[in-house]
PDB file of N, CA and C in Angstrom:
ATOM      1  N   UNK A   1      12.322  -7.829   7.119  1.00  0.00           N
ATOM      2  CA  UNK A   1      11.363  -7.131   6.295  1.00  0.00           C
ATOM      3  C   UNK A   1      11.239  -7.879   4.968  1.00  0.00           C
ATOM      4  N   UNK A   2      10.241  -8.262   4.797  1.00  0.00           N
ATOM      5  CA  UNK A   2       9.755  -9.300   3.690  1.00  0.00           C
ATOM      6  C   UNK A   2       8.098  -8.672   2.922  1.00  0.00           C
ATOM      7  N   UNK A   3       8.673  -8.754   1.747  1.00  0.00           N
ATOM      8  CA  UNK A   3       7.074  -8.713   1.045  1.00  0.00           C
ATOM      9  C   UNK A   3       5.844  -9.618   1.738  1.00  0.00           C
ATOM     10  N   UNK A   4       6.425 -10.754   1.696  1.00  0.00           N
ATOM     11  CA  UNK A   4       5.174 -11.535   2.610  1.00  0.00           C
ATOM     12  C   UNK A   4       4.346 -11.386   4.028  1.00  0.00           C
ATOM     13  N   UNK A   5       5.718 -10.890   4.538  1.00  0.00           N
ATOM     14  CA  UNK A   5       5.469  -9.584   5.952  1.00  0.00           C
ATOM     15  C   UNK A   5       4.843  -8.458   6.064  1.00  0.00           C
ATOM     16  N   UNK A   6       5.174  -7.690   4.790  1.00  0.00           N
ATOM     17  CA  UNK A   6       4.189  -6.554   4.503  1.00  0.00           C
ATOM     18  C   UNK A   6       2.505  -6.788   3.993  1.00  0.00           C
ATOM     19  N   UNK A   7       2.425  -7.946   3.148  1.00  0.00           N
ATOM     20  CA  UNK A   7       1.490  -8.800   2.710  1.00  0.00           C
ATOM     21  C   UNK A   7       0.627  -8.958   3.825  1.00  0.00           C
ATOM     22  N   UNK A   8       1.187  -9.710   4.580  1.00  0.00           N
ATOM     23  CA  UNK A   8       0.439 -10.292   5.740  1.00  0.00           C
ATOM     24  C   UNK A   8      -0.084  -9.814   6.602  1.00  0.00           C
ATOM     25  N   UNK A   9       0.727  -8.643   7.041  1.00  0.00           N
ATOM     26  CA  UNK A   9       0.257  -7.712   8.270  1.00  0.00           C
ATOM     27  C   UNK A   9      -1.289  -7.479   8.342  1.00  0.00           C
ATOM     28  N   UNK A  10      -1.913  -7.145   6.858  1.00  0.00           N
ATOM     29  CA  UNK A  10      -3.419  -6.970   7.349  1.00  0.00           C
ATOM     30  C   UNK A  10      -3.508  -7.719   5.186  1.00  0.00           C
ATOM     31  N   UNK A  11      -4.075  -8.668   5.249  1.00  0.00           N
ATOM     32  CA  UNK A  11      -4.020  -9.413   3.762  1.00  0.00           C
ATOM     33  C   UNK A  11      -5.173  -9.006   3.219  1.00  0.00           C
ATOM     34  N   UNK A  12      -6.299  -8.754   3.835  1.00  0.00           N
ATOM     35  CA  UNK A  12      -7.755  -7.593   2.836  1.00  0.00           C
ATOM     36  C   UNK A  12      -7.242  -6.134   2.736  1.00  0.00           C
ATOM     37  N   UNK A  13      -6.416  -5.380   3.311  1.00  0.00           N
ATOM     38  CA  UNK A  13      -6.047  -4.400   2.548  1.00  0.00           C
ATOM     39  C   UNK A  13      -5.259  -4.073   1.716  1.00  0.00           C
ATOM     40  N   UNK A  14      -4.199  -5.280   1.917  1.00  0.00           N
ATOM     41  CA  UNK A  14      -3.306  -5.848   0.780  1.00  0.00           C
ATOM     42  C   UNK A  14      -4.159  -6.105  -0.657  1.00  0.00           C
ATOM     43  N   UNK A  15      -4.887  -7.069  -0.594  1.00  0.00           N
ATOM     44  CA  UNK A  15      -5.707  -7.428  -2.028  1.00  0.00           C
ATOM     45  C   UNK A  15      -6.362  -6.355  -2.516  1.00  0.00           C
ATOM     46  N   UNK A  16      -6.571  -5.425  -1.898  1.00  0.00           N
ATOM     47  CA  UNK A  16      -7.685  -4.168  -1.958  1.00  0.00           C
ATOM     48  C   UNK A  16      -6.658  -3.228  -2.384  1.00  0.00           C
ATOM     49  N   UNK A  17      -5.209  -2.985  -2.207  1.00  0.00           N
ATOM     50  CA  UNK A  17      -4.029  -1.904  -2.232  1.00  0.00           C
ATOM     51  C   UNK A  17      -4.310  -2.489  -4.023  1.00  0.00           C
ATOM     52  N   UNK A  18      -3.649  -3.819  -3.839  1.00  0.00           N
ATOM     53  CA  UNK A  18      -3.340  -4.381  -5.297  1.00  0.00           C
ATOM     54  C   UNK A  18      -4.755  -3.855  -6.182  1.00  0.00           C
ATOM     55  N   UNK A  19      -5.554  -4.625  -6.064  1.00  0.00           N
ATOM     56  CA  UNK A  19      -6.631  -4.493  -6.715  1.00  0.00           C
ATOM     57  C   UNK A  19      -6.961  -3.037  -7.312  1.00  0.00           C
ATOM     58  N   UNK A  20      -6.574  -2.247  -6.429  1.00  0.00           N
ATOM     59  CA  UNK A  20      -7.305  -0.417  -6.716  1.00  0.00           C
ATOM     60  C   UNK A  20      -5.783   0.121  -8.111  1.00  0.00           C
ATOM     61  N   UNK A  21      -4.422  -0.063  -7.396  1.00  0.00           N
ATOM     62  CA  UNK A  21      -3.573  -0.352  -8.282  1.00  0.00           C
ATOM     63  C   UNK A  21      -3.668  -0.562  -9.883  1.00  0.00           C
ATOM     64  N   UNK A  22      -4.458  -2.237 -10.220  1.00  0.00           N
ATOM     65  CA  UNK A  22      -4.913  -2.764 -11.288  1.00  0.00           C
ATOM     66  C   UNK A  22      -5.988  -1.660 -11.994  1.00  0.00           C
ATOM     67  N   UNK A  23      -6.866  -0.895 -11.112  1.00  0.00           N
ATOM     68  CA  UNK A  23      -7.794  -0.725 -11.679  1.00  0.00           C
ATOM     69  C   UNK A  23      -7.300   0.886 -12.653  1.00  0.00           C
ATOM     70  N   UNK A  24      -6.576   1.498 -11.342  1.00  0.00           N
ATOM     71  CA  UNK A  24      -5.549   2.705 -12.072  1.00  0.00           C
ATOM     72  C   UNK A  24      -5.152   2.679 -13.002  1.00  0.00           C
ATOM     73  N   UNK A  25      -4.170   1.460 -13.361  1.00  0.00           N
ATOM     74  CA  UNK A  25      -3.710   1.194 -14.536  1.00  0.00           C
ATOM     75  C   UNK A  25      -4.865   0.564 -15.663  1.00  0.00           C
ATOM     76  N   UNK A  26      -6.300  -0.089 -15.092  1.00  0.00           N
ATOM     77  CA  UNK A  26      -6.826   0.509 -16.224  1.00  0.00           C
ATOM     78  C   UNK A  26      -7.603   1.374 -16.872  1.00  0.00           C
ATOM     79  N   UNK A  27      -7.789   2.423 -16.135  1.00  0.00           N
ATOM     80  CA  UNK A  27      -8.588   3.553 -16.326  1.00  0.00           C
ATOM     81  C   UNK A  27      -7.626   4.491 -17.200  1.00  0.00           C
ATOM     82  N   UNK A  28      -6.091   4.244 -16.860  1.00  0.00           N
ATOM     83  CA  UNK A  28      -5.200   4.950 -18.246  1.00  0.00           C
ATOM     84  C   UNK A  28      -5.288   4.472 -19.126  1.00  0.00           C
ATOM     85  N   UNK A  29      -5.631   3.394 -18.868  1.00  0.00           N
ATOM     86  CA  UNK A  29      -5.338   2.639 -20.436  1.00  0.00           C
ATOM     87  C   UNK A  29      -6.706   3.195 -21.035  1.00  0.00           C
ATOM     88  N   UNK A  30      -7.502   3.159 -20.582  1.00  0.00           N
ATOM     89  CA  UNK A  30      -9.366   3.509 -21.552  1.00  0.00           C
ATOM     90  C   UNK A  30      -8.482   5.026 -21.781  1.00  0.00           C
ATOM     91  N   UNK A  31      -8.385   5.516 -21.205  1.00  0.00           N
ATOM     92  CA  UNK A  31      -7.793   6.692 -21.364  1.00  0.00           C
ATOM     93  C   UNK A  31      -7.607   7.057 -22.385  1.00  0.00           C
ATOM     94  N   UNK A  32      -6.173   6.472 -22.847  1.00  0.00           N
ATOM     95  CA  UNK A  32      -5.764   6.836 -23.939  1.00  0.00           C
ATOM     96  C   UNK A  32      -6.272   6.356 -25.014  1.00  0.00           C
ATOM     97  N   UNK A  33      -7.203   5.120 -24.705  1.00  0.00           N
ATOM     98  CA  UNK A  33      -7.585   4.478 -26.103  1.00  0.00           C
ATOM     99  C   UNK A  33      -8.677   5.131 -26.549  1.00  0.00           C
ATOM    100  N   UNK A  34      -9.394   5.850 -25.858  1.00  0.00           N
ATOM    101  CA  UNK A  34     -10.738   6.743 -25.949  1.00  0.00           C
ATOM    102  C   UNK A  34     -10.243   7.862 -26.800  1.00  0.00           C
ATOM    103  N   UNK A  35      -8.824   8.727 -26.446  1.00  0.00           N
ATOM    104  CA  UNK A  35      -8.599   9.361 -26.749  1.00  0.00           C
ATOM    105  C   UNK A  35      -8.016   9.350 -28.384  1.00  0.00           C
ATOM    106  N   UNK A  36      -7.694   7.957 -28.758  1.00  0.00           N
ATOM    107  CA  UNK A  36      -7.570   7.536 -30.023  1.00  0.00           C
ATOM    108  C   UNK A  36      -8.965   8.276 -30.882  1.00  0.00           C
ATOM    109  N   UNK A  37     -10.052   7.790 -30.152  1.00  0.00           N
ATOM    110  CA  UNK A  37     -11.370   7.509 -30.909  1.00  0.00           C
ATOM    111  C   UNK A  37     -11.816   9.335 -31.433  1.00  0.00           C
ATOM    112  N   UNK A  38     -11.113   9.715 -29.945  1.00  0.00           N
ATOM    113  CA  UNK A  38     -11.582  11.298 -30.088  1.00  0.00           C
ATOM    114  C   UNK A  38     -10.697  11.863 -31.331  1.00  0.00           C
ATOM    115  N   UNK A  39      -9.765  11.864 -31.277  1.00  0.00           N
ATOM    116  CA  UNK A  39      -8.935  12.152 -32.308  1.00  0.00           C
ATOM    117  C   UNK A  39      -8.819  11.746 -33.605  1.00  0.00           C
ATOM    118  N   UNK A  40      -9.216  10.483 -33.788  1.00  0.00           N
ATOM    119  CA  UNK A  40      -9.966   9.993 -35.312  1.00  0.00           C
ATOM    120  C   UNK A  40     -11.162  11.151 -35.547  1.00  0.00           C
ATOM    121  N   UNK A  41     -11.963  11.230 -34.603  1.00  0.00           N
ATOM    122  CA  UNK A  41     -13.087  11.784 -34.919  1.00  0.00           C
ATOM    123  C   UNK A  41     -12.864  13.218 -35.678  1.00  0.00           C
ATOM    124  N   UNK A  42     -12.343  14.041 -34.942  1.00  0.00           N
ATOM    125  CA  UNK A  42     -11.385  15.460 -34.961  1.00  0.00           C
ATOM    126  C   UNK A  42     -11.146  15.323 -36.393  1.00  0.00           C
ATOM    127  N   UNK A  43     -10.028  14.283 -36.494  1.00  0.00           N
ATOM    128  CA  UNK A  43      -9.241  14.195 -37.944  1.00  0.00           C
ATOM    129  C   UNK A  43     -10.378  14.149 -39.390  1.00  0.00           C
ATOM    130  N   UNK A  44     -11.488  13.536 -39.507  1.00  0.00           N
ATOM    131  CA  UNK A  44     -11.996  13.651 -40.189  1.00  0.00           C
ATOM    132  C   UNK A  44     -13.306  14.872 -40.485  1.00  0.00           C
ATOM    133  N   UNK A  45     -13.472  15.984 -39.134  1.00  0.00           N
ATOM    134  CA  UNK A  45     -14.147  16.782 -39.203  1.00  0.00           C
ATOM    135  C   UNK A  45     -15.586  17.258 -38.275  1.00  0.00           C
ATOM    136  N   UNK A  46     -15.315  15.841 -37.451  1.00  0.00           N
ATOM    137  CA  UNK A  46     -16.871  15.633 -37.025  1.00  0.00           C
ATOM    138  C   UNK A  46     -16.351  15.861 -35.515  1.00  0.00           C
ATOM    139  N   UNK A  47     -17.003  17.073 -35.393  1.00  0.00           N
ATOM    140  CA  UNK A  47     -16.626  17.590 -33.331  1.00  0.00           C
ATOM    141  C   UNK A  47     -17.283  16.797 -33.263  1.00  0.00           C
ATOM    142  N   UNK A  48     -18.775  16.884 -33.231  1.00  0.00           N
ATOM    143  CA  UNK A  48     -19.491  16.019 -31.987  1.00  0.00           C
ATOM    144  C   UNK A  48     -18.588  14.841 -32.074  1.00  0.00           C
ATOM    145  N   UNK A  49     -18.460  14.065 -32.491  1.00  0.00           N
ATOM    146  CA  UNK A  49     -17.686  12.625 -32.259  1.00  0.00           C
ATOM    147  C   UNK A  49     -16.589  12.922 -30.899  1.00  0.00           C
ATOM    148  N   UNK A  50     -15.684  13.864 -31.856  1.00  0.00           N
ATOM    149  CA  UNK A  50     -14.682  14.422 -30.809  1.00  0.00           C
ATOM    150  C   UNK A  50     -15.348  14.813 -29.455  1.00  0.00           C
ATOM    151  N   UNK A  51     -16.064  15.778 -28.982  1.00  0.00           N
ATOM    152  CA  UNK A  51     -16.504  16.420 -27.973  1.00  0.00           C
ATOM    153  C   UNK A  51     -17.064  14.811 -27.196  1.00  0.00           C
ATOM    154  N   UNK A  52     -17.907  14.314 -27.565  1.00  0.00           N
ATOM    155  CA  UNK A  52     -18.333  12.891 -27.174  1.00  0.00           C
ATOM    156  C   UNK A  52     -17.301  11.614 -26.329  1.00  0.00           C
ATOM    157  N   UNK A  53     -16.287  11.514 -27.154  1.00  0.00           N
ATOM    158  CA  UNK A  53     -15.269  10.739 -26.883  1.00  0.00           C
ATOM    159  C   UNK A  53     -14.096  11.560 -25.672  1.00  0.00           C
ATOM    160  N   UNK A  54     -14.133  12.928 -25.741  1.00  0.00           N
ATOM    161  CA  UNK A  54     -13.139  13.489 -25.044  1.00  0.00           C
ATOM    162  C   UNK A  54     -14.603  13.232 -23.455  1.00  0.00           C
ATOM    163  N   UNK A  55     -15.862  13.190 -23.521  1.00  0.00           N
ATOM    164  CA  UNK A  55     -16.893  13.221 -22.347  1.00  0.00           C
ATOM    165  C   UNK A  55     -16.805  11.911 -21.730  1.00  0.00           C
ATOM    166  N   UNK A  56     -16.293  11.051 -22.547  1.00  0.00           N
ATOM    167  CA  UNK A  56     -16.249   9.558 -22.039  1.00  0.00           C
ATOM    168  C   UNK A  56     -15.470   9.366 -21.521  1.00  0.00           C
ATOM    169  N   UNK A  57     -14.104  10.026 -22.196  1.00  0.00           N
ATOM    170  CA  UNK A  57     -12.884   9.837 -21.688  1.00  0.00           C
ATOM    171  C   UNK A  57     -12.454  10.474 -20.494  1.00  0.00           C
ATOM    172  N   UNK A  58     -13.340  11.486 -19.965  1.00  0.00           N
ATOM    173  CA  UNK A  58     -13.117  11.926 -18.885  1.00  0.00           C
ATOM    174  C   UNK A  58     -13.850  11.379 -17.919  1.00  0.00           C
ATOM    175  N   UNK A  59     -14.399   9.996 -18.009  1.00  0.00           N
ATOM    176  CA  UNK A  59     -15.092   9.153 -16.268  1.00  0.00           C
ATOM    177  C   UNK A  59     -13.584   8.775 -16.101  1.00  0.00           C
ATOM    178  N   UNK A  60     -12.753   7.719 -17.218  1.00  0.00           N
ATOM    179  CA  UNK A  60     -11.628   6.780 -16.475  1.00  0.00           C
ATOM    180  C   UNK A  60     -10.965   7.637 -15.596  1.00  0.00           C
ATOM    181  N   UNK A  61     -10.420   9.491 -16.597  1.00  0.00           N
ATOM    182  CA  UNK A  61      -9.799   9.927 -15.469  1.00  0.00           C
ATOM    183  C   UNK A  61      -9.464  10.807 -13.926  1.00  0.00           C
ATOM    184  N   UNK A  62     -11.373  10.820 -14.288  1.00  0.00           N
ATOM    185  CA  UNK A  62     -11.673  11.264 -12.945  1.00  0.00           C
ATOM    186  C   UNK A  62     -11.890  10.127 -11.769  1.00  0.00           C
ATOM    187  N   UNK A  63     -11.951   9.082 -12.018  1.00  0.00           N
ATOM    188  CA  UNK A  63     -11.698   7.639 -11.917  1.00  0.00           C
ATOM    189  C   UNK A  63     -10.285   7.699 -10.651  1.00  0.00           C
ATOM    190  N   UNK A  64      -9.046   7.972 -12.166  1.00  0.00           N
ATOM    191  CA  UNK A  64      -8.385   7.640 -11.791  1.00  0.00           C
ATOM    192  C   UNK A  64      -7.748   8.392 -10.634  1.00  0.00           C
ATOM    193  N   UNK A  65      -8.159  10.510 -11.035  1.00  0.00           N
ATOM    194  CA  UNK A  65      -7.559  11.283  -9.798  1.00  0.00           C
ATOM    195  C   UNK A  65      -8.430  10.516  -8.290  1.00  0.00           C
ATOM    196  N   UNK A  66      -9.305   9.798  -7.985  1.00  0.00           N
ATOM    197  CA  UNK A  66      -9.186   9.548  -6.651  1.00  0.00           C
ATOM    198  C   UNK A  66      -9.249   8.425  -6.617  1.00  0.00           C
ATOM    199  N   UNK A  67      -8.765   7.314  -7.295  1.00  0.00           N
ATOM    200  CA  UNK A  67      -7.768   5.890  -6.869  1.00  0.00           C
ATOM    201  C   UNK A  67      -6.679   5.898  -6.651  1.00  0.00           C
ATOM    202  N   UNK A  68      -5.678   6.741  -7.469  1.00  0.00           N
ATOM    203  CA  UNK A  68      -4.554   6.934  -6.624  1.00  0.00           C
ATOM    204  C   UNK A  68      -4.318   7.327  -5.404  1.00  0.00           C
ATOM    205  N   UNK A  69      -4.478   8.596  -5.357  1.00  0.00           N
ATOM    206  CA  UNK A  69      -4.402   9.011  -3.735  1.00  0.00           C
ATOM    207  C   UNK A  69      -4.678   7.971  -2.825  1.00  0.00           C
ATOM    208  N   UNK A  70      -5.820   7.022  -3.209  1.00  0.00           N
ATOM    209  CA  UNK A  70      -6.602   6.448  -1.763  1.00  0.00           C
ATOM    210  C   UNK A  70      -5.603   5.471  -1.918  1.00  0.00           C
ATOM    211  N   UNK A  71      -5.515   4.468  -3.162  1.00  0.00           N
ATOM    212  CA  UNK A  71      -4.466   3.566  -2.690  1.00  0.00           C
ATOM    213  C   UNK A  71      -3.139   3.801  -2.677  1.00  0.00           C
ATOM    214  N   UNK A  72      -2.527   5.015  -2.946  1.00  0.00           N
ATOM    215  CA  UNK A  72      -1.449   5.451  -2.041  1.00  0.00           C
ATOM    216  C   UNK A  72      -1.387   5.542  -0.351  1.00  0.00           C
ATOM    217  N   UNK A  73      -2.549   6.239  -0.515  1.00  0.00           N
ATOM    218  CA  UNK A  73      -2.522   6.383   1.073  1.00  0.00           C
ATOM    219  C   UNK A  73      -3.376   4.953   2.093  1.00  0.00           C
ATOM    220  N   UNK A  74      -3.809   3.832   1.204  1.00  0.00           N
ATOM    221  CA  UNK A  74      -3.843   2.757   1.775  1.00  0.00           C
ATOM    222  C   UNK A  74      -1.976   2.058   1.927  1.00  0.00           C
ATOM    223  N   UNK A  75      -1.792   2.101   1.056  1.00  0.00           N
ATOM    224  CA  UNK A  75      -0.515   1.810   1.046  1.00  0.00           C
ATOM    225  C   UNK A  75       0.916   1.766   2.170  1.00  0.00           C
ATOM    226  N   UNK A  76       0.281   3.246   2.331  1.00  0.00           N
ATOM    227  CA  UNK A  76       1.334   3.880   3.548  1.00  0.00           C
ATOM    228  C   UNK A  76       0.795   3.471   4.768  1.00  0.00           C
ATOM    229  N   UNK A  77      -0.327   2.985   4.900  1.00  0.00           N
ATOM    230  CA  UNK A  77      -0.951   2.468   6.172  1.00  0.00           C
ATOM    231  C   UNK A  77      -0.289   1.725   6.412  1.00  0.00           C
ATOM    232  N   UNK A  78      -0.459   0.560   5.024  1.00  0.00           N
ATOM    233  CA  UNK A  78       0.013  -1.050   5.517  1.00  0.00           C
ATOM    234  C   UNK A  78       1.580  -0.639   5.595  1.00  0.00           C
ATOM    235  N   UNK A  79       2.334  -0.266   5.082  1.00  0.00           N
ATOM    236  CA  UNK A  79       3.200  -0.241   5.245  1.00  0.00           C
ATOM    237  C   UNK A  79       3.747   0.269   7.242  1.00  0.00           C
ATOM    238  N   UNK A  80       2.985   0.975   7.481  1.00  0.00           N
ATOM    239  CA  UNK A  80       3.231   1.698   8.632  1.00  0.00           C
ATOM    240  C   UNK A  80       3.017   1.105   9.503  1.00  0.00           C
ATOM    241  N   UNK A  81       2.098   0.070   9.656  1.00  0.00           N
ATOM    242  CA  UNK A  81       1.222  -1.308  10.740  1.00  0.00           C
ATOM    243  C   UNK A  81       2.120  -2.006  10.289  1.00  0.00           C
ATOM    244  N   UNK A  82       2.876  -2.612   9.213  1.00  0.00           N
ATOM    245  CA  UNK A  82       3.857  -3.708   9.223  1.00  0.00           C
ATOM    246  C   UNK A  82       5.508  -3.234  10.040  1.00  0.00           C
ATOM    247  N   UNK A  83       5.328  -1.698   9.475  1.00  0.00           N
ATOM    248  CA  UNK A  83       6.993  -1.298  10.132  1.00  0.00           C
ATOM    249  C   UNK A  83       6.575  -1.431  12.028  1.00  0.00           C
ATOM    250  N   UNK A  84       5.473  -1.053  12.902  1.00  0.00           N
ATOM    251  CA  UNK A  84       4.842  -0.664  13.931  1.00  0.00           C
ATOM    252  C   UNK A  84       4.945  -2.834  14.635  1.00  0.00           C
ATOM    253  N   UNK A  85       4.908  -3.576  13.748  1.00  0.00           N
ATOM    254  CA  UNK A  85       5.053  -5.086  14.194  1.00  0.00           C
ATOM    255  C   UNK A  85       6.096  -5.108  14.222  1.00  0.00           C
ATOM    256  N   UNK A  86       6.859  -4.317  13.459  1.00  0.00           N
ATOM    257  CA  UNK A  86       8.758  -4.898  13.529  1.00  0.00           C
ATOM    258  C   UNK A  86       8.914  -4.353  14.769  1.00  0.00           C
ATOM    259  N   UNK A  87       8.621  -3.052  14.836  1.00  0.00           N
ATOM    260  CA  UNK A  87       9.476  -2.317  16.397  1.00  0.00           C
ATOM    261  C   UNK A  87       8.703  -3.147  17.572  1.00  0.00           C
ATOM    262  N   UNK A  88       7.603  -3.482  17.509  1.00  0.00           N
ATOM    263  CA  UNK A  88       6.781  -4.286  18.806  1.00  0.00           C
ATOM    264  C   UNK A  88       7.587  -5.614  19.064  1.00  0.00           C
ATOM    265  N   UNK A  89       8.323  -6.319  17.636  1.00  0.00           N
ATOM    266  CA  UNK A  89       9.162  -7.570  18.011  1.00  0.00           C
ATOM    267  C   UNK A  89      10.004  -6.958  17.972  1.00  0.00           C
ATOM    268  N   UNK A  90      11.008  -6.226  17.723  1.00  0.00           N
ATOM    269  CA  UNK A  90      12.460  -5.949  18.284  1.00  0.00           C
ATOM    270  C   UNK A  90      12.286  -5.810  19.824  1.00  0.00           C
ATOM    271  N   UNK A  91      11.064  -4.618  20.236  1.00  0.00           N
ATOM    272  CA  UNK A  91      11.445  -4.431  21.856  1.00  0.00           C
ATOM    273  C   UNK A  91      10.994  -5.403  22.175  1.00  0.00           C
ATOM    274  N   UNK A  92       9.919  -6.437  22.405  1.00  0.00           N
ATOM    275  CA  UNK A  92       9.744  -7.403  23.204  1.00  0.00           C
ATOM    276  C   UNK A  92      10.992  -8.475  22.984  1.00  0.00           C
ATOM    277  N   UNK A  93      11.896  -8.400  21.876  1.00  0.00           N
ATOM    278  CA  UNK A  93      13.107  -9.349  22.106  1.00  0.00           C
ATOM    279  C   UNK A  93      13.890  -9.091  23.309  1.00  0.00           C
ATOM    280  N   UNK A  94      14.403  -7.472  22.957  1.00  0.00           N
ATOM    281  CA  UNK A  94      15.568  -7.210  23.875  1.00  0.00           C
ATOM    282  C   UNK A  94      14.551  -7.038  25.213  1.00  0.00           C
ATOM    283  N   UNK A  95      13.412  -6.374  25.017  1.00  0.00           N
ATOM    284  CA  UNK A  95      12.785  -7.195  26.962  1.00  0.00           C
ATOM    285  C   UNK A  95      12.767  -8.224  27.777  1.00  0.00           C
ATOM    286  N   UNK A  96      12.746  -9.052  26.393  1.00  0.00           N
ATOM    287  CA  UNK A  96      12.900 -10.508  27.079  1.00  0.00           C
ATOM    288  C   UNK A  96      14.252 -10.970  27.552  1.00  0.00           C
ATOM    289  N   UNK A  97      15.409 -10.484  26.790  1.00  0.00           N
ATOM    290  CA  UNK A  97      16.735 -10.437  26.960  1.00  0.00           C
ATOM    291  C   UNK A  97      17.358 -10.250  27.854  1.00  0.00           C
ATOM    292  N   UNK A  98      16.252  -8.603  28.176  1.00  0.00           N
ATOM    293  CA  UNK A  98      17.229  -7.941  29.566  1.00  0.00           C
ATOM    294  C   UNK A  98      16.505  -8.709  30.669  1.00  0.00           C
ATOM    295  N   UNK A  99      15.699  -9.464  30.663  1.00  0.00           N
ATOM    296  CA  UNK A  99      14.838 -10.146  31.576  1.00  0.00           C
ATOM    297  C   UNK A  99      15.413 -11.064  31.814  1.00  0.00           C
ATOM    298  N   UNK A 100      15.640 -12.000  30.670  1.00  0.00           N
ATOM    299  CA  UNK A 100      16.794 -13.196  31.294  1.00  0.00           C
ATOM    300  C   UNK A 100      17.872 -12.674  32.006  1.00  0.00           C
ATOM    301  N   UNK A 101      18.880 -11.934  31.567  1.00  0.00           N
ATOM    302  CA  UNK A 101      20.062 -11.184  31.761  1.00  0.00           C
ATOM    303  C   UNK A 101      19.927 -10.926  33.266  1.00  0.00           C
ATOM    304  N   UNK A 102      18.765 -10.143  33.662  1.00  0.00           N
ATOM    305  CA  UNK A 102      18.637  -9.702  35.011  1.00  0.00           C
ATOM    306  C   UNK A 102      18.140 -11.014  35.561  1.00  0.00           C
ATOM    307  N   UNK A 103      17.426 -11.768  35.095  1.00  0.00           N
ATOM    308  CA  UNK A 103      17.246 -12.690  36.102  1.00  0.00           C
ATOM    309  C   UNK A 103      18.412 -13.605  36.589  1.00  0.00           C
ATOM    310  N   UNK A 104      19.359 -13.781  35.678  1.00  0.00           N
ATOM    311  CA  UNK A 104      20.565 -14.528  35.674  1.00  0.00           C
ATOM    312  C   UNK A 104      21.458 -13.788  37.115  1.00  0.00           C
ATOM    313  N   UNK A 105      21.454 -12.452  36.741  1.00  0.00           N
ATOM    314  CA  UNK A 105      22.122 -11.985  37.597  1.00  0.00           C
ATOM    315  C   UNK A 105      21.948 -11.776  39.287  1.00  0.00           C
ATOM    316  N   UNK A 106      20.360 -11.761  39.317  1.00  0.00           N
ATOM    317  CA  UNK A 106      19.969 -11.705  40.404  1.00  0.00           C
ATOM    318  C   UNK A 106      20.196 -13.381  41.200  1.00  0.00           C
ATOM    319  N   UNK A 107      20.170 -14.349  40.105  1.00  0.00           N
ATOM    320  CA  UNK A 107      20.276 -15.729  40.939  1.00  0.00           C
ATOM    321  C   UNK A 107      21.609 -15.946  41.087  1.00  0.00           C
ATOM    322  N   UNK A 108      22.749 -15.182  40.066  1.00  0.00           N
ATOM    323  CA  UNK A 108      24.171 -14.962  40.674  1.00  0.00           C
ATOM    324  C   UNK A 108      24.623 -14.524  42.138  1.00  0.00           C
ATOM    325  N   UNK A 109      23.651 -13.192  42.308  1.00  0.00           N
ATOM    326  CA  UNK A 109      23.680 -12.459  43.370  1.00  0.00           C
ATOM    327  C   UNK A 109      23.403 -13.106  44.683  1.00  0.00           C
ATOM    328  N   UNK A 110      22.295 -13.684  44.712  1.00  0.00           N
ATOM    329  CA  UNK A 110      21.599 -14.461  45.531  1.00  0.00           C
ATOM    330  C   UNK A 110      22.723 -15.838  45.947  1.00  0.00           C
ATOM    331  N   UNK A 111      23.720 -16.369  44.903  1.00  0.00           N
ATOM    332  CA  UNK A 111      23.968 -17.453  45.718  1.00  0.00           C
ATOM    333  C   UNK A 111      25.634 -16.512  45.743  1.00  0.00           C
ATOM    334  N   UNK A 112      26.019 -15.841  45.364  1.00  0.00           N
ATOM    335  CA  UNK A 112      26.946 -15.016  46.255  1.00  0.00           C
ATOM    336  C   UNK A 112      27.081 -14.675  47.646  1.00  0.00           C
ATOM    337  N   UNK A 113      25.728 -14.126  47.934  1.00  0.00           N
ATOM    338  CA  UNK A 113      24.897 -13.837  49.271  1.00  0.00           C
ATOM    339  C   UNK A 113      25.206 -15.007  50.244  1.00  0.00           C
ATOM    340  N   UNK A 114      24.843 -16.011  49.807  1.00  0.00           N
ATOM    341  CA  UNK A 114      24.276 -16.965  50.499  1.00  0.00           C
ATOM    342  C   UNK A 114      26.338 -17.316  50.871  1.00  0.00           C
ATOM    343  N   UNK A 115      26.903 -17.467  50.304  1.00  0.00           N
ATOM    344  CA  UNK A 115      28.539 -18.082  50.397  1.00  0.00           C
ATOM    345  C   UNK A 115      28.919 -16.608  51.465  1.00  0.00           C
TER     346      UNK A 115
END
């Protein structure tokens, strides 16, 4: 289990996990810096400013309530298609294993037979 493994499993929903990620983190950030502006405004007396800046400030974080979720729950995908490749190569190992194993044994058997 490797980052590059998890990476790889499907690499456009990877860049797309990251990417939505980046964008989360910057829709807090306007966030709070908006919320600077609103609060200057406040401080010196002038709602509308305030009321204005708190209206702006609420796109980043309606923004942000449905980027998380989605790239959480992109997240758990990739993660779930990369864990779903590990178990597909573990059993096709030990299939192949018990395949040699039995085949070994059966050509044991066979020249047992034959003596």
């Amino acid at each position: 289990m490797t980052l590059k493994g998890l990476i790889g499993s499907n690499k456009q929903r990877a860049i797309f996990i990251i990417l939505l990620y980046f964008i989360f983190a910057v829709t807090g950030s306007l966030d709070q810096y908006f919320f600077q502006f609103a609060v200057n405004g406040l401080s010196v007396g002038n709602l509308p400013v305030y009321i204005r800046w708190q209206l702006i400030e609420f796109i980043p974080v309606v923004c942000g309530v449905f980027i998380l979720p989605l790239a959480t729950y992109l997240f758990n995908a990739q993660i779930q298609e990369y864990l779903d490749q590990l178990r597909r190569q573990m059993v096709d190992h030990f299939i192949m294993k018990t395949m040699r194993q039995s085949r070994k044994c059966r050509i044991i058997c066979k020249a047992i037979s034959i003596l």
